[in-house]
C-alpha atoms as a PDB file:
ATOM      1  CA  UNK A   1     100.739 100.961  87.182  1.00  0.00           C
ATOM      2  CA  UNK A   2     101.934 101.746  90.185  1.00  0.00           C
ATOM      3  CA  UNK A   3     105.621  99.792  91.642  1.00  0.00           C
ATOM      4  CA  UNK A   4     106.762  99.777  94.616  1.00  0.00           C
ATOM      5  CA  UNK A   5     110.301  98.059  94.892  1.00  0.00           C
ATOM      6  CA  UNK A   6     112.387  97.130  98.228  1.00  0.00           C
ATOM      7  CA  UNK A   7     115.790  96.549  98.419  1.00  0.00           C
ATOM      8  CA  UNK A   8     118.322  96.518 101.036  1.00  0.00           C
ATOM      9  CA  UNK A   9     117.181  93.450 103.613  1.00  0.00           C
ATOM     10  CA  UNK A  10     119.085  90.619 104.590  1.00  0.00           C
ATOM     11  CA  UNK A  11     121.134  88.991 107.777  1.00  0.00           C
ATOM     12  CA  UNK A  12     122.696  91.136 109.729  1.00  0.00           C
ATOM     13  CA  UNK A  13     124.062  90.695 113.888  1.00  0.00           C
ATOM     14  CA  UNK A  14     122.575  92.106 116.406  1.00  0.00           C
ATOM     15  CA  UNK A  15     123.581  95.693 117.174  1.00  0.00           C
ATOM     16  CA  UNK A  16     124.301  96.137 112.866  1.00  0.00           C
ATOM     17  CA  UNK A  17     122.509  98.518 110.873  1.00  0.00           C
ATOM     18  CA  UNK A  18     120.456  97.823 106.933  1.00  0.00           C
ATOM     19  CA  UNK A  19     119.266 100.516 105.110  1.00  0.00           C
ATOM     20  CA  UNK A  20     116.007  99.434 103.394  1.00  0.00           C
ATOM     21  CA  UNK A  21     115.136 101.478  99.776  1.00  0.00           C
ATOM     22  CA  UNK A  22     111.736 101.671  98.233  1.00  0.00           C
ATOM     23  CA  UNK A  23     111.997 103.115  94.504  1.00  0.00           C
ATOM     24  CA  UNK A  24     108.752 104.512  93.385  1.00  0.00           C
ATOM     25  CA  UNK A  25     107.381 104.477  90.116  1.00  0.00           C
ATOM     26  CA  UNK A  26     104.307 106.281  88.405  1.00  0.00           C
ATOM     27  CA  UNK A  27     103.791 107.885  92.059  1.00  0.00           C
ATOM     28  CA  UNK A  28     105.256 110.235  93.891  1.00  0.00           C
ATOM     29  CA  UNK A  29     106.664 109.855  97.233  1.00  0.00           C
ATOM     30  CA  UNK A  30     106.944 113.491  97.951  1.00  0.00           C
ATOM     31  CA  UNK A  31     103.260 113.787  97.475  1.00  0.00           C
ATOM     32  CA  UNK A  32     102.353 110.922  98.927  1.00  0.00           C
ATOM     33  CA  UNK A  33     102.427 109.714 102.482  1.00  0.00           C
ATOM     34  CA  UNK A  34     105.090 106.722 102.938  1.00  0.00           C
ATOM     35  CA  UNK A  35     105.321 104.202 105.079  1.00  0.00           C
ATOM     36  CA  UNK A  36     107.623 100.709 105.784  1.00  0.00           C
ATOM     37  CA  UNK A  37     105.660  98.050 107.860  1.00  0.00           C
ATOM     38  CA  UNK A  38     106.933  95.167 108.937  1.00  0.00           C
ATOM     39  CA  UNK A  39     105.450  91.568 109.588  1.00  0.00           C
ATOM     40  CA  UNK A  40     106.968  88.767 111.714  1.00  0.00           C
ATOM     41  CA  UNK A  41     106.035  85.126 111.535  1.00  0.00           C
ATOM     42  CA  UNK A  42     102.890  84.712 113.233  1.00  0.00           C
ATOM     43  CA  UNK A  43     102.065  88.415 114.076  1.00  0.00           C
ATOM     44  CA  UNK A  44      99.753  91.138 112.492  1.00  0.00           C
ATOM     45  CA  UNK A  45     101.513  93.726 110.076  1.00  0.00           C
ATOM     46  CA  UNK A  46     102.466  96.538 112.050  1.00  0.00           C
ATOM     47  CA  UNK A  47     103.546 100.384 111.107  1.00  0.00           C
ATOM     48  CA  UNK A  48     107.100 100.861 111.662  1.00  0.00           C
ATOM     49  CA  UNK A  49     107.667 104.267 110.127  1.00  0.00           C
ATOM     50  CA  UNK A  50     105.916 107.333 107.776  1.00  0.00           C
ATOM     51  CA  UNK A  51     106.603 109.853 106.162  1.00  0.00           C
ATOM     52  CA  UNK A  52     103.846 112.962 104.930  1.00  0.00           C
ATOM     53  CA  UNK A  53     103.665 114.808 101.956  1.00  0.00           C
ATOM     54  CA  UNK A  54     104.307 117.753 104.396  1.00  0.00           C
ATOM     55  CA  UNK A  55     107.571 115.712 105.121  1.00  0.00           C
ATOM     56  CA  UNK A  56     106.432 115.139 108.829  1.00  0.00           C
ATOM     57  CA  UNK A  57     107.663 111.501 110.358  1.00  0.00           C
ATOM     58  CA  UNK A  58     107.138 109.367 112.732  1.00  0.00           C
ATOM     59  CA  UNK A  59     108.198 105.841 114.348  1.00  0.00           C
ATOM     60  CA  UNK A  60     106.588 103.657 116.514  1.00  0.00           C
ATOM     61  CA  UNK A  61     107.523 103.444 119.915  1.00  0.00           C
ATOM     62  CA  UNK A  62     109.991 100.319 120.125  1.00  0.00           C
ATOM     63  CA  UNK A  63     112.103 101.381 116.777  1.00  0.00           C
ATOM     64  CA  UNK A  64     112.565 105.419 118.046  1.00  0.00           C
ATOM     65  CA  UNK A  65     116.205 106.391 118.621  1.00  0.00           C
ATOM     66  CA  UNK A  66     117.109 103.757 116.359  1.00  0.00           C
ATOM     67  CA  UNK A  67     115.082 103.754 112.661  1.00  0.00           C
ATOM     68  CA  UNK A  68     115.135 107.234 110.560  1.00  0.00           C
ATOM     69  CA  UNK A  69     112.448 107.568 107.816  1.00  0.00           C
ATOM     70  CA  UNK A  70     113.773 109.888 105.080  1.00  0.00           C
ATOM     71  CA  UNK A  71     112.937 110.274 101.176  1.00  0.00           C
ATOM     72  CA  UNK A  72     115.054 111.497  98.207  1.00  0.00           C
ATOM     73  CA  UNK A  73     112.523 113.257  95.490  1.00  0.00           C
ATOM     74  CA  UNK A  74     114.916 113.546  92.983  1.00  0.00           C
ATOM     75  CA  UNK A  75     115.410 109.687  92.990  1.00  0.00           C
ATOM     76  CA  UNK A  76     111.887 109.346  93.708  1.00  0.00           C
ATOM     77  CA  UNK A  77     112.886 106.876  96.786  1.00  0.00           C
ATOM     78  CA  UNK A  78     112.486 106.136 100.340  1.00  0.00           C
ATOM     79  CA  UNK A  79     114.704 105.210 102.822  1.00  0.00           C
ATOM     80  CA  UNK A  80     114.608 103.497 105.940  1.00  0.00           C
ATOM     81  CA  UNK A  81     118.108 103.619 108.150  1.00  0.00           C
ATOM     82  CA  UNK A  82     117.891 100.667 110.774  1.00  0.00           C
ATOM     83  CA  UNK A  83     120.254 100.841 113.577  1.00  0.00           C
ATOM     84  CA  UNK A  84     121.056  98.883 116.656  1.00  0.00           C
ATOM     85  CA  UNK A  85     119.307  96.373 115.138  1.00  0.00           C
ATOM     86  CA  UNK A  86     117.705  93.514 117.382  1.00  0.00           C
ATOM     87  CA  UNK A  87     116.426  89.614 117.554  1.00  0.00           C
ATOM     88  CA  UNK A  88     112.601  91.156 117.419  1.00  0.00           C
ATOM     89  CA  UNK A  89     113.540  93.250 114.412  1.00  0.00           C
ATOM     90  CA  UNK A  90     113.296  90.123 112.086  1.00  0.00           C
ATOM     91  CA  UNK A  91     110.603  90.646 109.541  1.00  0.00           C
ATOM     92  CA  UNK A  92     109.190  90.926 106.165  1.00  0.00           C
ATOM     93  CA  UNK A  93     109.190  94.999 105.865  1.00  0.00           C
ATOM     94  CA  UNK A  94     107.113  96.361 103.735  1.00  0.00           C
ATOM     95  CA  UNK A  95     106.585 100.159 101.775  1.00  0.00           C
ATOM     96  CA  UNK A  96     103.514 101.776 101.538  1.00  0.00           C
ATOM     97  CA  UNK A  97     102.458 104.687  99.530  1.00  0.00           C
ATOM     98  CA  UNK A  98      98.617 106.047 100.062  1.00  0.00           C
ATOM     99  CA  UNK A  99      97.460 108.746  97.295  1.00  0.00           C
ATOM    100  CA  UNK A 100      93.838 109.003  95.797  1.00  0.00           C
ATOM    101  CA  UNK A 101      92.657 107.285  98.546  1.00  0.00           C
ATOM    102  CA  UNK A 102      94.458 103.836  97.674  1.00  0.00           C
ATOM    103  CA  UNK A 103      96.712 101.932  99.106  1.00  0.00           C
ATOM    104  CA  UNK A 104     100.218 100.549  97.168  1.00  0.00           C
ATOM    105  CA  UNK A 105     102.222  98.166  98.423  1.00  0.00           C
ATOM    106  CA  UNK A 106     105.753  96.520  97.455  1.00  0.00           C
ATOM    107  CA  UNK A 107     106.687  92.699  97.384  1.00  0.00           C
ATOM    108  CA  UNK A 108     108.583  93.389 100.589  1.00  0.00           C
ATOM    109  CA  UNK A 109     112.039  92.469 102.011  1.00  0.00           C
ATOM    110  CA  UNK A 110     113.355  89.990 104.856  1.00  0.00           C
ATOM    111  CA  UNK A 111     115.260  91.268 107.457  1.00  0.00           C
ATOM    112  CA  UNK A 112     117.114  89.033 109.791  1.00  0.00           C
ATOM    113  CA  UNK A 113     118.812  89.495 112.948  1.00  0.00           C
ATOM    114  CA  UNK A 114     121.009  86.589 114.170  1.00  0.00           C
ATOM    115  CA  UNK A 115     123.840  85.959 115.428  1.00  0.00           C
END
């Protein structure tokens, strides 16, 4: 089956960087759209980032300038660079991979940002 497997959260300051991985298995993420969401205590699950077959990206509005989206086919991963982190940052982030019209999901990862 499909795996989806996050690495790369934890506690960082404010202003630090993370660099979250999702390794894909029996899927491909350069023929699948990609995605990390993210989920704070309390709020909805939100889009933070994706990534097209077509290699196209884009962010949502309070992570641009700061988050890159990228993907490495040879290693069959995605990456998500998080910079100038802040406080509102803190979250379960999550990767997504739709392909024949389904949606796959990882276990997630925390992120913290504290000082």
């Amino acid at each position: 089956q499909v795996q989806l497997v996050e690495s790369g959260g934890g506690l960082v300051q404010p202003g630090g960087s993370l660099r979250l991985s999702c390794a894909a298995s029996r899927i491909s993420v350069s023929t699948s759209a990609m995605g990390w969401y993210r989920q704070a205590p309390g709020k909805q699950r939100e889009l933070v980032a994706r990534i097209t077959s077509g290699g196209s990206t884009n962010l949502v509005d309070s992570v641009k300038g700061r988050f890159t989206i990228s993907r490495d086919n040879a290693k069959n991963t995605v990456y998500l660079q998080m910079n100038s982190l802040k406080p509102e940052d803190t979250a379960v982030y999550y990767c997504n991979a739709q392909n024949w019209a389904r949606d796959f999901w990882g276990q997630g990862t925390q992120v913290t940002v504290s000082s």
